[in-house]
Protein backbone atom coordinates (compact mmCIF):
# COMPACT_ATOMS: atom_id res chain seq x y z
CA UNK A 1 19.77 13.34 20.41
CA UNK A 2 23.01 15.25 21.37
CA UNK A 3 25.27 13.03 18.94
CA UNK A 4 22.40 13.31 16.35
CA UNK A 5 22.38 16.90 16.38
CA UNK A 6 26.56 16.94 16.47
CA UNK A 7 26.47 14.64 13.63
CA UNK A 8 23.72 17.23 11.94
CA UNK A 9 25.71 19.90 12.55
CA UNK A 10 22.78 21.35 14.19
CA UNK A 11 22.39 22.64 17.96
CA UNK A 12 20.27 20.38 20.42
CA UNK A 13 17.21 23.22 19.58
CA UNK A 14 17.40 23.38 16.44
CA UNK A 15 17.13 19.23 15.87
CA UNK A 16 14.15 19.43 18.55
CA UNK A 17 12.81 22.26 16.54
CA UNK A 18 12.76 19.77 13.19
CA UNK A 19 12.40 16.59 15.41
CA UNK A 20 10.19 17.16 18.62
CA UNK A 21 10.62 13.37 19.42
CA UNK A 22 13.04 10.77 18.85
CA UNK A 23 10.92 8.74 16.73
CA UNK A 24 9.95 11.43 14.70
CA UNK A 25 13.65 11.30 13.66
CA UNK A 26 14.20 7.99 13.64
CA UNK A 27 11.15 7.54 10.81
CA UNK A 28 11.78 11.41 8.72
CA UNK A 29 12.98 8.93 6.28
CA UNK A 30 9.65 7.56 5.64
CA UNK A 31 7.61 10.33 6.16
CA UNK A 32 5.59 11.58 3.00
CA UNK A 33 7.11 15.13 3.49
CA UNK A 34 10.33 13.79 3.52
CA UNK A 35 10.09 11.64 0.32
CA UNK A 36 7.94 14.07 -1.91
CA UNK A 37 10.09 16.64 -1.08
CA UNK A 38 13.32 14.75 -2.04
CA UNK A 39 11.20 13.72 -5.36
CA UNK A 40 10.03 17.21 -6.39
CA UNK A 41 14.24 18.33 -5.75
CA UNK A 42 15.38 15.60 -8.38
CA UNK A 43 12.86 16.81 -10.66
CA UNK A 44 13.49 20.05 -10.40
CA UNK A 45 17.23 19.60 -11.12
CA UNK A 46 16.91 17.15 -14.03
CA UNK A 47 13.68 17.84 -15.79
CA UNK A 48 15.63 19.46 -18.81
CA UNK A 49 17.65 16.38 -19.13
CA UNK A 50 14.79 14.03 -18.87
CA UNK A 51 12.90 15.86 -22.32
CA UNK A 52 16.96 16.21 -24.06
CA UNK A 53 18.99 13.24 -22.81
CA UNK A 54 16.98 10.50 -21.90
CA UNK A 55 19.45 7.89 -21.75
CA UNK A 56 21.73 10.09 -19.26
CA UNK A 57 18.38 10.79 -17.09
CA UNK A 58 17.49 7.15 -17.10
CA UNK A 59 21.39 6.73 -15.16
CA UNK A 60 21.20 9.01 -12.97
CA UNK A 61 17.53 8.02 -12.15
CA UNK A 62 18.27 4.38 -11.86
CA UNK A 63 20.93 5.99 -8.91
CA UNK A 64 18.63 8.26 -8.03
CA UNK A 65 15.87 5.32 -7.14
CA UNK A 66 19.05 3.53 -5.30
CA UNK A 67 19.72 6.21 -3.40
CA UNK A 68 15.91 7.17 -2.33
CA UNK A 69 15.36 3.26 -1.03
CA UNK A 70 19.17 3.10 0.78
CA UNK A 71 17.93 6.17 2.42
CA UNK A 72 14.74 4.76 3.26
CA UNK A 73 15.84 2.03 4.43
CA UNK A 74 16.96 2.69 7.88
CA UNK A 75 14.01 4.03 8.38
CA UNK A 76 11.83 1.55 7.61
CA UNK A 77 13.72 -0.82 10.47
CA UNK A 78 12.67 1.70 12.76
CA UNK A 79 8.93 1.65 11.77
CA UNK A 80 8.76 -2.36 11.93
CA UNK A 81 11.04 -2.11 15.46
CA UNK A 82 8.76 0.39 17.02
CA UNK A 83 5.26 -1.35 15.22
CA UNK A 84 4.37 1.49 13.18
CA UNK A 85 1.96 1.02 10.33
CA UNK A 86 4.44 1.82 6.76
CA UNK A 87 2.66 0.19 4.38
CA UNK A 88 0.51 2.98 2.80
CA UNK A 89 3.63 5.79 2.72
CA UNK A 90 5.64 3.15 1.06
CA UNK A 91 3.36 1.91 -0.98
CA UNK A 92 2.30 4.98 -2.51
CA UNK A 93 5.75 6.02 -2.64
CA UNK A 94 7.28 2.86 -4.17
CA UNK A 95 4.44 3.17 -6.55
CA UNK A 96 5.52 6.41 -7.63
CA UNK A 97 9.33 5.83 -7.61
CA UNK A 98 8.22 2.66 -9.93
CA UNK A 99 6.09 5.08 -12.21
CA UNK A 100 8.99 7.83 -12.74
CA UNK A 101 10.78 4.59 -13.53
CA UNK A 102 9.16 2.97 -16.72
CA UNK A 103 8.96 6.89 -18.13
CA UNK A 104 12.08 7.29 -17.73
CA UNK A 105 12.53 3.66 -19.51
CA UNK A 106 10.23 4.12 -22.27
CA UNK A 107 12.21 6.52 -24.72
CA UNK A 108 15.25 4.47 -24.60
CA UNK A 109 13.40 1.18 -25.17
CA UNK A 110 11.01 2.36 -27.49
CA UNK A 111 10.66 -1.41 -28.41
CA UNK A 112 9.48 -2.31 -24.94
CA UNK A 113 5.45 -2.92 -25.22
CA UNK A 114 4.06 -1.36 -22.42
CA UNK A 115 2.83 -4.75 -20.94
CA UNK A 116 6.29 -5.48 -20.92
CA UNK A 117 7.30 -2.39 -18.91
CA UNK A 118 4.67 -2.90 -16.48
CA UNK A 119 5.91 -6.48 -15.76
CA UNK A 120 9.61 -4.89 -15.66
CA UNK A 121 7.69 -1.77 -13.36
CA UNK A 122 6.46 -4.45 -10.72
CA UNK A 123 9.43 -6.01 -10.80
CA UNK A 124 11.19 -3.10 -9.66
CA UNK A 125 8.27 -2.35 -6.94
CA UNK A 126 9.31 -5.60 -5.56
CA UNK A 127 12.63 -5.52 -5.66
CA UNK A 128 12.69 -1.97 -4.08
CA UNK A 129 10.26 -3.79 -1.03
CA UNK A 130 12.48 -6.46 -0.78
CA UNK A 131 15.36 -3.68 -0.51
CA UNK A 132 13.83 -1.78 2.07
CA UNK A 133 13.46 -4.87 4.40
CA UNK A 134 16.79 -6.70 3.89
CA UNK A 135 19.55 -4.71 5.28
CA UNK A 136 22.23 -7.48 5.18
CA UNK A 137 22.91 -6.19 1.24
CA UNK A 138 25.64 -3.68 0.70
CA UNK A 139 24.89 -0.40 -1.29
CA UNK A 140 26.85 -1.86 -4.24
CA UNK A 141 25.56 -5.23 -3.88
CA UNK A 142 22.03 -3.13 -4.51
CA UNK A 143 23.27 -1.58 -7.04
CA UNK A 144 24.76 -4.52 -9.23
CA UNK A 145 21.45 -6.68 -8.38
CA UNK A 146 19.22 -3.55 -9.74
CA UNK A 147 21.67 -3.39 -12.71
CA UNK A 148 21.42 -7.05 -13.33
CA UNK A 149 17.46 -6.83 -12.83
CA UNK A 150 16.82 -4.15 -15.42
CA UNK A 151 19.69 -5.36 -18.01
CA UNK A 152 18.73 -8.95 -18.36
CA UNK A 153 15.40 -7.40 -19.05
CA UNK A 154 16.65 -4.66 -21.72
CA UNK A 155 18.68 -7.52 -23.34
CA UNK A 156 15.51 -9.26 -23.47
CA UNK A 157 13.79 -7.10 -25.45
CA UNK A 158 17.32 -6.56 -27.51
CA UNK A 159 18.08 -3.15 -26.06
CA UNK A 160 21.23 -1.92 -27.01
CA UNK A 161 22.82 -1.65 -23.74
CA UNK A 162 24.84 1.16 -25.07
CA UNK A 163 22.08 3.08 -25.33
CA UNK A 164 21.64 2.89 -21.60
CA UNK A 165 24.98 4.42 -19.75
CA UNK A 166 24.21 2.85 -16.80
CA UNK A 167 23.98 -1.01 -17.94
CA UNK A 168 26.96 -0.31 -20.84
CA UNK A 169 29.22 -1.82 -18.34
CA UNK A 170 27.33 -5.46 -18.12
């Protein structure tokens, strides 16, 4: 806990006072608190972006969702070492990562029947499970696998990858 709070920047207390245990720490990155929290901040910070550049918010919310899972991820190996039950918190909060997703997707594929981005929406649920339980992938091998996932499925449905920043460079 000592190196945790060094590394926190925070005095032994004051990481007690956030984390009375050392499993309560070792899963914060799972908690519902934690992950709402971190949602409601993006939000906050690109909501005007979201309504006037969609193609910009669907970037940084494609790094956005990388981010959230790399974070969770960690976490998550704690849960399964220590037997905790995770699969309703990241269920419901895969679910929602997944629904932010295909909104974010739908003004910039306008073409994309919304069957279609509900096939491309669990295919991102799964990927992001898969993600959260295989921690032998580098961050930018997660990132070029998600960019490869949601491209191939863009060029599918003949999406101008130019109109999406983050896949221009496939």
């Amino acid at each position: 806990m000592r190196q945790a709070a060094d590394l926190a920047c925070l005095s032994i207390g004051g990481l007690y006072h956030y984390f009375p245990t050392k499993q309560d720490l070792a899963l914060h990155g799972i908690q519902y608190e934690t992950l709402y929290r971190s949602c409601q901040d993006f939000h906050q910070q690109h909501i005007a972006l979201a309504h006037e550049h969609p193609q910009e918010y669907f970037a940084i919310y494609f790094r956005y969702l990388i981010t959230a899972i790399l974070f969770a991820r960690p976490a998550v190996y704690a849960a399964t070492t220590l037997g905790e039950d995770i699969s309703t918190v990241l269920a419901h909060s895969i679910d929602a990562l997944v629904v932010e997703f295909t909104r974010a997707l739908s003004p910039i594929a306008p073409q994309m029947s919304e069957g279609r981005l509900q096939t491309l929406g669990r295919a991102v649920r799964r990927f992001a499970l898969a993600t959260l339980f295989d921690a032998t992938s580098t961050d930018e091998e997660l990132y070029n696998e998600f960019d490869l996932l949601i491209g191939g499925a863009l060029r599918r449905e003949q999406v101008d990858a130019d109109r999406v920043p983050v896949l221009a460079r496939l």
